[in-house]
PDB file of N, CA and C in Angstrom:
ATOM      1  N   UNK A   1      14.630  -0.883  -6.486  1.00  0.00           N
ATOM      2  CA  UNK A   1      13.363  -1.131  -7.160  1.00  0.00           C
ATOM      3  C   UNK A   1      12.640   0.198  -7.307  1.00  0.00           C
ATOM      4  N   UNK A   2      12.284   0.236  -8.737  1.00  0.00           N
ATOM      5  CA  UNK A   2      11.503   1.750  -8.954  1.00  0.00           C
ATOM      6  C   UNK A   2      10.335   1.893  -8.152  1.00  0.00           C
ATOM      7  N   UNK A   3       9.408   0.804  -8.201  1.00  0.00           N
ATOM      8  CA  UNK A   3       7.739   0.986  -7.575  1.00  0.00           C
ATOM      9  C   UNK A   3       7.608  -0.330  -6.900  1.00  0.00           C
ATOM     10  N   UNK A   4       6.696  -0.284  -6.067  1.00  0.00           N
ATOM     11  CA  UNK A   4       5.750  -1.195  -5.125  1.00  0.00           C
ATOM     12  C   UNK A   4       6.105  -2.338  -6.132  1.00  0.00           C
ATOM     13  N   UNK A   5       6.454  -3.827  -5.833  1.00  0.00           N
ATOM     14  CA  UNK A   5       6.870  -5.227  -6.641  1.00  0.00           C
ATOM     15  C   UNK A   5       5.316  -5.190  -6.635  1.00  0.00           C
ATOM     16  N   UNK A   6       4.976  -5.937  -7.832  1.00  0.00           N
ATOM     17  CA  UNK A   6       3.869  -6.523  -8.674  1.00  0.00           C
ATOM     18  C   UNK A   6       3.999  -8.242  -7.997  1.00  0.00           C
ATOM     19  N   UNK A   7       3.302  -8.966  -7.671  1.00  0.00           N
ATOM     20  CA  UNK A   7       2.987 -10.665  -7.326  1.00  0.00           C
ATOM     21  C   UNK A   7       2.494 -10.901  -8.564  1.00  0.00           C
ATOM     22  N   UNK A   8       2.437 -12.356  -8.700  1.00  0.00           N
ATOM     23  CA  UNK A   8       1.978 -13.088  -9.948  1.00  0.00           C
ATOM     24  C   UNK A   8       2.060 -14.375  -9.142  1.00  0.00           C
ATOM     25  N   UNK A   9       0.642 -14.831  -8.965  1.00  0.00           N
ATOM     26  CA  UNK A   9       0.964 -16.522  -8.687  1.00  0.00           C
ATOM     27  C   UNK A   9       0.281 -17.656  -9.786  1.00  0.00           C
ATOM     28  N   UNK A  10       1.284 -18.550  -9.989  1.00  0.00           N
ATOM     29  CA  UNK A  10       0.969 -19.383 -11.337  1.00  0.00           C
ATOM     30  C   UNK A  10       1.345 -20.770 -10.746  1.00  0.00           C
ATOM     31  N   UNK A  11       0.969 -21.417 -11.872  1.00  0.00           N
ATOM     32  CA  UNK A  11       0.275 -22.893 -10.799  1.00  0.00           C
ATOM     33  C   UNK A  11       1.216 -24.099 -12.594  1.00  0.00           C
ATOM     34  N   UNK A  12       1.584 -25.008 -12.141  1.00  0.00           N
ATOM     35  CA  UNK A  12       2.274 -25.790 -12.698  1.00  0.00           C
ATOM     36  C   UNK A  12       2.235 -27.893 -12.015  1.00  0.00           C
ATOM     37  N   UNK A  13       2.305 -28.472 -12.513  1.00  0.00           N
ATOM     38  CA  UNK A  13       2.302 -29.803 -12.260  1.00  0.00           C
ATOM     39  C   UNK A  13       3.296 -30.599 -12.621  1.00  0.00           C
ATOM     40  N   UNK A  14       3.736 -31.950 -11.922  1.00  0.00           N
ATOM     41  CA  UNK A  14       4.552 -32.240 -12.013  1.00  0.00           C
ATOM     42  C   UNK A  14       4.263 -33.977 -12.367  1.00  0.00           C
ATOM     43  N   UNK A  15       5.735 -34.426 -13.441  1.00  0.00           N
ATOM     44  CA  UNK A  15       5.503 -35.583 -13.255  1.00  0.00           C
ATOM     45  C   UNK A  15       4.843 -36.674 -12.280  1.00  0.00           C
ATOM     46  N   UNK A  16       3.909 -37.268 -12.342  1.00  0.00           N
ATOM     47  CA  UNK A  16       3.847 -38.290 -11.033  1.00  0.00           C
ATOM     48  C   UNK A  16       4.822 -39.504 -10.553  1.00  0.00           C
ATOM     49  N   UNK A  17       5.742 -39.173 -10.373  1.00  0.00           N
ATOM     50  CA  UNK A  17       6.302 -40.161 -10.072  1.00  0.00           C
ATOM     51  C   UNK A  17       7.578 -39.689  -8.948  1.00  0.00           C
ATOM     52  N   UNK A  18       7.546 -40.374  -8.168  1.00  0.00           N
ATOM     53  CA  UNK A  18       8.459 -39.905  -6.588  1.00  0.00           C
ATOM     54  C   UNK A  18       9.571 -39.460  -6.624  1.00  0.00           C
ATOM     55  N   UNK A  19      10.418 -40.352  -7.438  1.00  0.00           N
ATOM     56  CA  UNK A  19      12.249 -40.066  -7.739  1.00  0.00           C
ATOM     57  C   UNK A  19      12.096 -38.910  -8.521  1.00  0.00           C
ATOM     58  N   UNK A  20      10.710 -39.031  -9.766  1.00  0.00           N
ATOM     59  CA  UNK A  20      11.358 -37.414 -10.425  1.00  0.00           C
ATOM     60  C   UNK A  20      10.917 -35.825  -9.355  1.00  0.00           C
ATOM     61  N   UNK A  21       9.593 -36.274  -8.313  1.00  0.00           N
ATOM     62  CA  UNK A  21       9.473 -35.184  -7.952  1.00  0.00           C
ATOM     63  C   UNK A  21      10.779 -34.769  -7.183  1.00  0.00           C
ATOM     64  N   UNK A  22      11.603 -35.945  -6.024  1.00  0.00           N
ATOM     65  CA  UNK A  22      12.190 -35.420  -5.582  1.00  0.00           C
ATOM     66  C   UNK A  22      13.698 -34.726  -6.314  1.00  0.00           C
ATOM     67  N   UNK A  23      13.533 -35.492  -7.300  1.00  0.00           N
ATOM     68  CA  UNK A  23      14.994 -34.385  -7.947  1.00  0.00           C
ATOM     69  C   UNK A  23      14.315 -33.524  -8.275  1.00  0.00           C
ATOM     70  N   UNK A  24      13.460 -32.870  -8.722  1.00  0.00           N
ATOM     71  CA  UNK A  24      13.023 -31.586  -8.951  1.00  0.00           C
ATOM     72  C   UNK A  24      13.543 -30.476  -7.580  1.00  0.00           C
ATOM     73  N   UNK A  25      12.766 -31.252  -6.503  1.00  0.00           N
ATOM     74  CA  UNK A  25      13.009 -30.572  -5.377  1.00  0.00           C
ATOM     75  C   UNK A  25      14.577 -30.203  -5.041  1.00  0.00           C
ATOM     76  N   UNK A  26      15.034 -31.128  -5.394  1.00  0.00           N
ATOM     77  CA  UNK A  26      16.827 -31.308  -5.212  1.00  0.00           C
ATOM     78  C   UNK A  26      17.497 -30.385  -5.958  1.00  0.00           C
ATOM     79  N   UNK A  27      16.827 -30.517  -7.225  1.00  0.00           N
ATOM     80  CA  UNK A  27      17.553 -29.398  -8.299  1.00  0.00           C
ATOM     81  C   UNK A  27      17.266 -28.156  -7.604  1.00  0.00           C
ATOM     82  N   UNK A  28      16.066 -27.546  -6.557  1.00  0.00           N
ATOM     83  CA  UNK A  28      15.803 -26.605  -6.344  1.00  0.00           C
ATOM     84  C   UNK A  28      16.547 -26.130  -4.952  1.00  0.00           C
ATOM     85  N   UNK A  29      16.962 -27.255  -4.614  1.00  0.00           N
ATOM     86  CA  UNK A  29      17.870 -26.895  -3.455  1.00  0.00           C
ATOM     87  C   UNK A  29      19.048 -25.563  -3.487  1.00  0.00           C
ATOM     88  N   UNK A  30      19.569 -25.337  -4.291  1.00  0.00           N
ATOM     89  CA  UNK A  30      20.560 -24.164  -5.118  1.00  0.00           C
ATOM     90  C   UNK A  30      20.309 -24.249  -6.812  1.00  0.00           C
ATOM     91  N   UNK A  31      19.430 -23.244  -6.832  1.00  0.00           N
ATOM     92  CA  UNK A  31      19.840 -23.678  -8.738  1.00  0.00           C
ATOM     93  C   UNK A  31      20.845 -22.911  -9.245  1.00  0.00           C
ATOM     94  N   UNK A  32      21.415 -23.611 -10.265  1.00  0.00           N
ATOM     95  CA  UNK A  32      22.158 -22.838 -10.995  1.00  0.00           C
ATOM     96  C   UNK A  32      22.585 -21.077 -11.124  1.00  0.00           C
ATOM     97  N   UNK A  33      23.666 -20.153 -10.431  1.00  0.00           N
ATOM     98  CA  UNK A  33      24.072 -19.319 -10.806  1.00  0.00           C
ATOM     99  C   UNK A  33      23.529 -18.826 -12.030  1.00  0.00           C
ATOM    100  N   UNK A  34      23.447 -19.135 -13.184  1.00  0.00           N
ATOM    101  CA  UNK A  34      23.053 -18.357 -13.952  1.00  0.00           C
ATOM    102  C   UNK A  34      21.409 -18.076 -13.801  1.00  0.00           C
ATOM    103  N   UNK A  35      20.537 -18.711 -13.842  1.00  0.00           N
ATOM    104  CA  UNK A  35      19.416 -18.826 -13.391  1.00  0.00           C
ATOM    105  C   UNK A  35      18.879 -17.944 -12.598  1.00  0.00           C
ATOM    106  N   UNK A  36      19.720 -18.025 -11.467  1.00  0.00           N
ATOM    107  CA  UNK A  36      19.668 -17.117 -10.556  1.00  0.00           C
ATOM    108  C   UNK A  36      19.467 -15.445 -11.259  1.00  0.00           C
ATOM    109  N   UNK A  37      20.656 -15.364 -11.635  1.00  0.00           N
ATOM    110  CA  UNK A  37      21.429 -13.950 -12.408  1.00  0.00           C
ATOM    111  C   UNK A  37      20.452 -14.029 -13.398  1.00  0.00           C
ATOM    112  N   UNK A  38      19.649 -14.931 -13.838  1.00  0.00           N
ATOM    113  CA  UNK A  38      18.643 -14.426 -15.250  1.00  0.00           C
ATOM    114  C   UNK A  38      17.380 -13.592 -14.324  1.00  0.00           C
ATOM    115  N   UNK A  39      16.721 -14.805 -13.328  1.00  0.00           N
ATOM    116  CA  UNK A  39      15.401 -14.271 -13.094  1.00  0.00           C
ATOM    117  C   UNK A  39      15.831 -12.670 -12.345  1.00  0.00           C
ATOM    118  N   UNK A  40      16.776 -12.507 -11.697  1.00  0.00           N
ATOM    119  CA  UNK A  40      17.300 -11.243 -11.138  1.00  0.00           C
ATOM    120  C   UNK A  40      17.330  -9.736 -12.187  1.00  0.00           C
ATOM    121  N   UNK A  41      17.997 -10.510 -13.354  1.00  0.00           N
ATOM    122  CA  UNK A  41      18.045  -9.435 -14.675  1.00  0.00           C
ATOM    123  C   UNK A  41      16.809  -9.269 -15.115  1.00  0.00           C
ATOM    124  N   UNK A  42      15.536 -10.042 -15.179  1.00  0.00           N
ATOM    125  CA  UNK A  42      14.454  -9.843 -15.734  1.00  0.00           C
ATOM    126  C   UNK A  42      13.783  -9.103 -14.419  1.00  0.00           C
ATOM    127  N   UNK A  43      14.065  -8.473 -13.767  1.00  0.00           N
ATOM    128  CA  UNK A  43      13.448  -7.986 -12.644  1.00  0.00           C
ATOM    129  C   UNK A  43      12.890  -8.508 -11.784  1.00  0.00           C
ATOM    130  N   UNK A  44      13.075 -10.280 -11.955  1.00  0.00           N
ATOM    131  CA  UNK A  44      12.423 -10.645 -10.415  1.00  0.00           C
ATOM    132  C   UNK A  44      12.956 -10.591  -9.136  1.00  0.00           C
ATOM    133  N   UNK A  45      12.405 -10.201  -8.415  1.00  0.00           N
ATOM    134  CA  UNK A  45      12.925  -9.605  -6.759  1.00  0.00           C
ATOM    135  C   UNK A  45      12.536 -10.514  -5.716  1.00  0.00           C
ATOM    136  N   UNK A  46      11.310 -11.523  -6.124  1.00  0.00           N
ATOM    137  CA  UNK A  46      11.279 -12.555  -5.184  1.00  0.00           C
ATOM    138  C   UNK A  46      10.732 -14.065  -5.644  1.00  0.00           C
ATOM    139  N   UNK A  47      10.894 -15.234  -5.134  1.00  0.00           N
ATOM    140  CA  UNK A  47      10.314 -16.015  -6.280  1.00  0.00           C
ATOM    141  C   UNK A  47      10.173 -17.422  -4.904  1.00  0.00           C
ATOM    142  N   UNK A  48       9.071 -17.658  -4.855  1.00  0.00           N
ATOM    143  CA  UNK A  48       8.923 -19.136  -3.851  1.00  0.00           C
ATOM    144  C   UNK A  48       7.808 -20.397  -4.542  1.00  0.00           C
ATOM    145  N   UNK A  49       8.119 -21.303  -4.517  1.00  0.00           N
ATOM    146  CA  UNK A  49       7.945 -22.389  -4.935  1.00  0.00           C
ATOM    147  C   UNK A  49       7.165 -23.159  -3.756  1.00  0.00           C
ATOM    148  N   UNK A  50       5.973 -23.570  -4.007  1.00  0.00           N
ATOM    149  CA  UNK A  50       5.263 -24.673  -2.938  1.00  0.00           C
ATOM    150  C   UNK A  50       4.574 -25.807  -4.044  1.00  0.00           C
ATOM    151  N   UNK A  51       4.512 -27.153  -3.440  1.00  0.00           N
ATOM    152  CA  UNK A  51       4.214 -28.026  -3.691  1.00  0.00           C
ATOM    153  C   UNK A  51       3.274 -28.744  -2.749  1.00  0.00           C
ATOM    154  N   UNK A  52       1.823 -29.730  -3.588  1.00  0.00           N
ATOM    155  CA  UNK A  52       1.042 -30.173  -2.777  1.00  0.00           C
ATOM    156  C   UNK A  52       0.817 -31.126  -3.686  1.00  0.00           C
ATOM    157  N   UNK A  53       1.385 -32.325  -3.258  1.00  0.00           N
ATOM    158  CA  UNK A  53       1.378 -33.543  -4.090  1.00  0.00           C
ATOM    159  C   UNK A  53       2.176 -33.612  -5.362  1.00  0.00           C
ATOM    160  N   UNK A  54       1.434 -33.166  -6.802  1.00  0.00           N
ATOM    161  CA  UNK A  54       1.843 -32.750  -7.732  1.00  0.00           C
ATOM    162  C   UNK A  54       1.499 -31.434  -8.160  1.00  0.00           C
ATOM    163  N   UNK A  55       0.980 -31.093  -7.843  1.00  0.00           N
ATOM    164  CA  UNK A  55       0.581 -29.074  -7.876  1.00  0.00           C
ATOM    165  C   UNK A  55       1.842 -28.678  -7.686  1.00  0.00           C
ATOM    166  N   UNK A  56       2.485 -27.599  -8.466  1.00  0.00           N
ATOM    167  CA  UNK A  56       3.342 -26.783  -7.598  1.00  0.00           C
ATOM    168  C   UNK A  56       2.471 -25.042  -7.957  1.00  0.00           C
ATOM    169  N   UNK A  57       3.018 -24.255  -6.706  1.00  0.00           N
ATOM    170  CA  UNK A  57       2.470 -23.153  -7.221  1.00  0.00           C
ATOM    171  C   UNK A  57       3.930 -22.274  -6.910  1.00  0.00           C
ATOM    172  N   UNK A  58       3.736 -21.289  -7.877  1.00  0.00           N
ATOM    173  CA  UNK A  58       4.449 -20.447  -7.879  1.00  0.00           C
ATOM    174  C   UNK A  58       4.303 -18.568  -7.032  1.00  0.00           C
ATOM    175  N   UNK A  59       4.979 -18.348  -6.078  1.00  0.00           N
ATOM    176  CA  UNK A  59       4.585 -16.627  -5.843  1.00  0.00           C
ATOM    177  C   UNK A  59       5.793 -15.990  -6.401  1.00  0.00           C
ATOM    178  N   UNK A  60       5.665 -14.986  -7.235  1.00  0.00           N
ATOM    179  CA  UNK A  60       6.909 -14.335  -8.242  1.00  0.00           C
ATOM    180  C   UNK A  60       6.492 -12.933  -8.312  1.00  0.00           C
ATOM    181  N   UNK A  61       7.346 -11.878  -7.254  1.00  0.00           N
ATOM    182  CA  UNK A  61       7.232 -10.513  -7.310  1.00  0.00           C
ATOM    183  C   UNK A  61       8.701  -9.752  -8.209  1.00  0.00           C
ATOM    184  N   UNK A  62       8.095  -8.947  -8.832  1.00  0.00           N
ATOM    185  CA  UNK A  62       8.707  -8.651  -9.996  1.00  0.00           C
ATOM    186  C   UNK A  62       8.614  -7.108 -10.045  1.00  0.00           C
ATOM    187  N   UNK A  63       9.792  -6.147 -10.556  1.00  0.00           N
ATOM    188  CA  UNK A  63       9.736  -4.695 -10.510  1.00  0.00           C
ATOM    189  C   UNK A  63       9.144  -4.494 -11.571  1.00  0.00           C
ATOM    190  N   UNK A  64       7.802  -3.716 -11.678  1.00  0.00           N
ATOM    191  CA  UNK A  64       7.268  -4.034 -12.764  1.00  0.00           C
ATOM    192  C   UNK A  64       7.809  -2.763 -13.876  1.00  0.00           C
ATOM    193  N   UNK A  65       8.798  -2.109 -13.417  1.00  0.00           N
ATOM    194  CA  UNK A  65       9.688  -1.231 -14.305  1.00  0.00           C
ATOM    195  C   UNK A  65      10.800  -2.227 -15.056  1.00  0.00           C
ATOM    196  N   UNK A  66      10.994  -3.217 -14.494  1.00  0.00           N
ATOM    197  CA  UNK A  66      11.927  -4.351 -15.439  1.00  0.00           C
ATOM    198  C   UNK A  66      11.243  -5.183 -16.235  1.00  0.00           C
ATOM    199  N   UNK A  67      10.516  -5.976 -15.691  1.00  0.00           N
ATOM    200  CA  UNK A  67       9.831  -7.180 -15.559  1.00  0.00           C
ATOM    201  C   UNK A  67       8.595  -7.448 -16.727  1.00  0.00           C
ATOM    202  N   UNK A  68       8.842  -8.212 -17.600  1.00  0.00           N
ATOM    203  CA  UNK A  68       7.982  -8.114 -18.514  1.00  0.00           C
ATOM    204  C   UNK A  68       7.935  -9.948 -18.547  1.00  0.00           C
ATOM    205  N   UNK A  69       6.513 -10.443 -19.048  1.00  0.00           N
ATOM    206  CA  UNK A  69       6.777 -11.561 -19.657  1.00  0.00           C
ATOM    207  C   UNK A  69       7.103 -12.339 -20.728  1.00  0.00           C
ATOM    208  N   UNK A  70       6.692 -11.552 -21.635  1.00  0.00           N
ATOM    209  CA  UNK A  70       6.966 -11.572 -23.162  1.00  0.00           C
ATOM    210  C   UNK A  70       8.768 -11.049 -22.957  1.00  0.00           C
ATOM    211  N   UNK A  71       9.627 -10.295 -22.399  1.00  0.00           N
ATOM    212  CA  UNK A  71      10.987  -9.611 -22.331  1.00  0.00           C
ATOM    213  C   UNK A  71      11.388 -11.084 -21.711  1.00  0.00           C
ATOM    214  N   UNK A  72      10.983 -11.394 -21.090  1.00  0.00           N
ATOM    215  CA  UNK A  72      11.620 -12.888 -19.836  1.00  0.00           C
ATOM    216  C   UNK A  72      12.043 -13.706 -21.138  1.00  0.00           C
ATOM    217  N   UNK A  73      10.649 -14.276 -21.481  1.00  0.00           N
ATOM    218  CA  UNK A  73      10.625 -15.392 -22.678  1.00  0.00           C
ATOM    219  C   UNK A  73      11.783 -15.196 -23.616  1.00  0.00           C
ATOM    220  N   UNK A  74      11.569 -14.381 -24.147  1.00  0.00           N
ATOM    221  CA  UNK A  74      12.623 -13.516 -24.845  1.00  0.00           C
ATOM    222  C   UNK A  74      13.983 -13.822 -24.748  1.00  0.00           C
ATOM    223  N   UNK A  75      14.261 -13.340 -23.606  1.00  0.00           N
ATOM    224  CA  UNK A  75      15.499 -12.829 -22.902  1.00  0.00           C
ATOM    225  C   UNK A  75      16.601 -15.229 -22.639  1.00  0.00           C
ATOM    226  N   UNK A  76      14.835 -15.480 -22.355  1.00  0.00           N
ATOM    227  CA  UNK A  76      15.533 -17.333 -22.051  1.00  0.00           C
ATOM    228  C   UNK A  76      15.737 -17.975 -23.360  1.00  0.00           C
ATOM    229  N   UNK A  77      15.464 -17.240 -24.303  1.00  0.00           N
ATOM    230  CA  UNK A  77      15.272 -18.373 -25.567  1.00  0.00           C
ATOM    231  C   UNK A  77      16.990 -17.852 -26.208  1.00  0.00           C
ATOM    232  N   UNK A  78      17.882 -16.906 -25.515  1.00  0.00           N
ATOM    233  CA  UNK A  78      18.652 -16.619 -25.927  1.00  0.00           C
ATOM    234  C   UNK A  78      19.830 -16.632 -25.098  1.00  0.00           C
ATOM    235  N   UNK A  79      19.267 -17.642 -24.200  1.00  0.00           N
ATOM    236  CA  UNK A  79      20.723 -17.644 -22.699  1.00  0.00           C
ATOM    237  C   UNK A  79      20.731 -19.288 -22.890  1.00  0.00           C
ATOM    238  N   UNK A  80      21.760 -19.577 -22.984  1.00  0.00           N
ATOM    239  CA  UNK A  80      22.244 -21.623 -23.562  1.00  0.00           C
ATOM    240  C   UNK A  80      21.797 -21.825 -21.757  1.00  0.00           C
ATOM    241  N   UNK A  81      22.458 -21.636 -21.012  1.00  0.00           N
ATOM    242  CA  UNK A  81      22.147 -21.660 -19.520  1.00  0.00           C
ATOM    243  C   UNK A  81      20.994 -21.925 -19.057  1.00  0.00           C
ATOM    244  N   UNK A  82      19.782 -21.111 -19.924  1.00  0.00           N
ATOM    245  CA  UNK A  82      18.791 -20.973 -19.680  1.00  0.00           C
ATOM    246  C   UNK A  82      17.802 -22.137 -20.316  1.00  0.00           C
ATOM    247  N   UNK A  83      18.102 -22.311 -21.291  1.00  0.00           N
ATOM    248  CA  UNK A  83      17.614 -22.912 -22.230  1.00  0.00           C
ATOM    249  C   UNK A  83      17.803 -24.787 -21.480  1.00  0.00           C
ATOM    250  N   UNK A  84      19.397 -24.772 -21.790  1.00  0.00           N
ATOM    251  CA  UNK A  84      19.815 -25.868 -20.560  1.00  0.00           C
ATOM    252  C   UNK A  84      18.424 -25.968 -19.035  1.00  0.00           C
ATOM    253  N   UNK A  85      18.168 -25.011 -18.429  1.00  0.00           N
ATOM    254  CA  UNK A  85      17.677 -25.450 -17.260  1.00  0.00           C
ATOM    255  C   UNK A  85      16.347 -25.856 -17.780  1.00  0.00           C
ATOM    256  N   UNK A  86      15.623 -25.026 -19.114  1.00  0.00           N
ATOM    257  CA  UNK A  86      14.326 -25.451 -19.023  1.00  0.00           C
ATOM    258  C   UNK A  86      14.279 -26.725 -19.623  1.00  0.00           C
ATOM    259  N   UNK A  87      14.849 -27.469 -20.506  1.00  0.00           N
ATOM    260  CA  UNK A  87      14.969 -28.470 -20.621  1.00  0.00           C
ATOM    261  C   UNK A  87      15.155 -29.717 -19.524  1.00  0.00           C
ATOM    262  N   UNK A  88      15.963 -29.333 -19.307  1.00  0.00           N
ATOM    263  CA  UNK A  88      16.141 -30.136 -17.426  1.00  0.00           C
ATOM    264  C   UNK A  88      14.659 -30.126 -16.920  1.00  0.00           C
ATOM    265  N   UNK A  89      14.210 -29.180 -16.386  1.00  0.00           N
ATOM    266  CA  UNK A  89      12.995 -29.032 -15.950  1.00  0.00           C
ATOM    267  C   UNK A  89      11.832 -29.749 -16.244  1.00  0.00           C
ATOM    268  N   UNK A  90      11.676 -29.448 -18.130  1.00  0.00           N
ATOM    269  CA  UNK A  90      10.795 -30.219 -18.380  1.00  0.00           C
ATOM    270  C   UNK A  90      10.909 -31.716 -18.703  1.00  0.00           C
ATOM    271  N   UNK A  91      11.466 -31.992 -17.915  1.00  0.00           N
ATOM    272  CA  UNK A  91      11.631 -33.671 -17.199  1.00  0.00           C
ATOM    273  C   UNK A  91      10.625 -34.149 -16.488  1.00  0.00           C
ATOM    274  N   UNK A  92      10.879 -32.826 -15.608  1.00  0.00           N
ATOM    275  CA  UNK A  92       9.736 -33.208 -14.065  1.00  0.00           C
ATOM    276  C   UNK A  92       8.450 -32.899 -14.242  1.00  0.00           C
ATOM    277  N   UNK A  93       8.212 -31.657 -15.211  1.00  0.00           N
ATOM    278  CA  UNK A  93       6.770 -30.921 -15.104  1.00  0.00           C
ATOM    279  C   UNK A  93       6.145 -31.597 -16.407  1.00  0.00           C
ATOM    280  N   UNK A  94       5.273 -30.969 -16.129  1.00  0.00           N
ATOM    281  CA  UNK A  94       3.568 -31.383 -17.082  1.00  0.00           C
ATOM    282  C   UNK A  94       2.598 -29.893 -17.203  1.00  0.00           C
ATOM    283  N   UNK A  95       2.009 -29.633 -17.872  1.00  0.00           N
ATOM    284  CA  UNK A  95       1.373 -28.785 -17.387  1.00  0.00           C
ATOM    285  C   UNK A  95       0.006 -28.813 -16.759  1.00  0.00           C
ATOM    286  N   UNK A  96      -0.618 -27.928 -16.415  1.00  0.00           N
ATOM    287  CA  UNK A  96      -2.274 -28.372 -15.628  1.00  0.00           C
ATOM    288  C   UNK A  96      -3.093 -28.418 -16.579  1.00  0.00           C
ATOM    289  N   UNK A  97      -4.066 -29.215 -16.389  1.00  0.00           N
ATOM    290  CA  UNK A  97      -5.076 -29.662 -17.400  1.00  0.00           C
ATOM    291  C   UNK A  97      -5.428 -27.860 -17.706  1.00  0.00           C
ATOM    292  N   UNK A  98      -5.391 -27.094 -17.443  1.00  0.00           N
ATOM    293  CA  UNK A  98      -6.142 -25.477 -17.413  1.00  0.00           C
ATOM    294  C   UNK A  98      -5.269 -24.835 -18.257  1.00  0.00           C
ATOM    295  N   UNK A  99      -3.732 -25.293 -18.293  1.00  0.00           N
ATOM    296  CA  UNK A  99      -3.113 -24.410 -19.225  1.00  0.00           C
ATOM    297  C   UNK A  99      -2.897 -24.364 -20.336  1.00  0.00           C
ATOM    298  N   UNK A 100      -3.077 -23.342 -21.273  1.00  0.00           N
ATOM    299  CA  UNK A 100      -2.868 -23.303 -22.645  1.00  0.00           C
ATOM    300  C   UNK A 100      -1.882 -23.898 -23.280  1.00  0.00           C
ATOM    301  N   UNK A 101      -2.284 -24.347 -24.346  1.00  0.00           N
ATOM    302  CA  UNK A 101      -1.567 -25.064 -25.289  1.00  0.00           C
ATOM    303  C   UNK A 101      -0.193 -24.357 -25.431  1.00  0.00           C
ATOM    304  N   UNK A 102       0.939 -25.246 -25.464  1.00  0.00           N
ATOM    305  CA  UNK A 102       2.614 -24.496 -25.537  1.00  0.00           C
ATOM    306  C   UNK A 102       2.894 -23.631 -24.597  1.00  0.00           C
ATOM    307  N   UNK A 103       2.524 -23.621 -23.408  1.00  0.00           N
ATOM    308  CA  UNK A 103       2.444 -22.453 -22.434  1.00  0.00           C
ATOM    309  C   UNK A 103       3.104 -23.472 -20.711  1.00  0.00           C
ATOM    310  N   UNK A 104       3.720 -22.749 -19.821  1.00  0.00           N
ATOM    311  CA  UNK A 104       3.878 -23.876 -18.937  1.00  0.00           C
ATOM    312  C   UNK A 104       3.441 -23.544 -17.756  1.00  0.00           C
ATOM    313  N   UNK A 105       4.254 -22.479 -16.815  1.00  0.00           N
ATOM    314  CA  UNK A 105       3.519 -21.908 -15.931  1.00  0.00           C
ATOM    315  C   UNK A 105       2.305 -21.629 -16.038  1.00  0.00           C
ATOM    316  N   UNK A 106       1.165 -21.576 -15.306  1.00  0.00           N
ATOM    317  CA  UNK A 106       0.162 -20.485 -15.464  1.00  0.00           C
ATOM    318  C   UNK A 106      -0.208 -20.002 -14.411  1.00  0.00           C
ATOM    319  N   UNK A 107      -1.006 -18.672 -15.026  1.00  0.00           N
ATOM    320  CA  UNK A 107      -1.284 -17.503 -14.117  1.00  0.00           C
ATOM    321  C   UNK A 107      -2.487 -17.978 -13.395  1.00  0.00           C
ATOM    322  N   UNK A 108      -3.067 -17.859 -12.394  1.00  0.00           N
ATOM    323  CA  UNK A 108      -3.681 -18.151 -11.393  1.00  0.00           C
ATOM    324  C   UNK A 108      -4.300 -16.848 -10.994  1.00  0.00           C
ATOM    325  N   UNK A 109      -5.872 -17.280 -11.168  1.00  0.00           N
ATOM    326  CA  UNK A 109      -6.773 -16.009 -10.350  1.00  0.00           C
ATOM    327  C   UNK A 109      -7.069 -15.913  -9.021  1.00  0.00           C
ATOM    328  N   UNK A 110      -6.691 -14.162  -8.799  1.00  0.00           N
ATOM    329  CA  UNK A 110      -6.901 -14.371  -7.436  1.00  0.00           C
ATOM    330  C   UNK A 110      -8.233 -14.136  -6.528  1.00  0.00           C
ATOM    331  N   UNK A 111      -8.586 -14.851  -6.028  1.00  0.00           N
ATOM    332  CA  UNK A 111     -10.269 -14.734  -5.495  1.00  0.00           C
ATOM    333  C   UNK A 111     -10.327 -13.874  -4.295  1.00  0.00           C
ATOM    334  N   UNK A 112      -9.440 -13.713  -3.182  1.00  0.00           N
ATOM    335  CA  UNK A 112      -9.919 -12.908  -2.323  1.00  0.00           C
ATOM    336  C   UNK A 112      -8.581 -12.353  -1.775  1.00  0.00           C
ATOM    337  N   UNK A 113      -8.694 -11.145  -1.309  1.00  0.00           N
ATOM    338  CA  UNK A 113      -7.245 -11.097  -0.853  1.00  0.00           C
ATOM    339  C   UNK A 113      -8.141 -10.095   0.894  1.00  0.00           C
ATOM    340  N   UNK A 114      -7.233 -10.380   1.493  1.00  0.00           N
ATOM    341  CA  UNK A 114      -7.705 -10.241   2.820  1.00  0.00           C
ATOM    342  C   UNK A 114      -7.708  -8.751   3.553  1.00  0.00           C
ATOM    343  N   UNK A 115      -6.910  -7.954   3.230  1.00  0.00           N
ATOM    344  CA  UNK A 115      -6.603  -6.821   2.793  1.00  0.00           C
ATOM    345  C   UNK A 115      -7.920  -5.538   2.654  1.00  0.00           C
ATOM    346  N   UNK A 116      -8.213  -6.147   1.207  1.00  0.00           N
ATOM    347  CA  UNK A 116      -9.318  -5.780   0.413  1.00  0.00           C
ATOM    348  C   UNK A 116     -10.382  -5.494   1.095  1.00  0.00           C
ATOM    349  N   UNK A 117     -10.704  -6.224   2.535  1.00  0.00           N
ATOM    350  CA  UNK A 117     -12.128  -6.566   2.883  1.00  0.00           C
ATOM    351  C   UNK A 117     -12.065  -5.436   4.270  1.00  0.00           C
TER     352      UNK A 117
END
């Protein structure tokens, strides 16, 4: 990694309903090899998933010498693999009443960091 990883935490929702959350979770148990090998090629270096009810949030550190979001998007609209998983995906998810129109993840502000103080 060229520089200090960049965080990004983004916030996403999920179907309400039990059987689909838990295959979500299931699917996340190992995902897909390629998947893997995509978010890796787009420079992500770390990526964790939490859930609270139907909230999920996302923490995604990224080399920000690779790592672009507009390059990601990009990069998925042209991998069948990829394309395959987000479809799958959007089975389970919804987005949050907060996120922009055609948009799925979202970015999440951060209010205090502990550090800082």
């Amino acid at each position: 990694m060229s520089m200090a990883a960049v965080r990004y935490a983004l916030a996403l929702d999920l179907v309400d309903d039990a059987q689909r959350i838990a295959d979500y979770e299931k699917a996340h148990e190992k995902i897909w090899p390629e998947v893997r090998e995509h978010l890796r090629g787009q420079g992500v270096v770390q990526m964790e998933i939490y859930r609270l009810g139907t909230r999920l949030f996302m923490v995604m550190e990224v080399d920000p010498a690779l790592y672009s979001a507009e390059g990601m998007a990009q990069a998925s609209l042209h991998n069948p693999a990829i394309v395959r998983w987000e479809a799958l995906m959007w089975t389970y998810q919804v987005p949050t009443p907060w996120t922009p129109a055609g948009e799925k993840w979202a970015p999440m502000t951060k209010i205090f960091d502990l550090s800082a103080q």
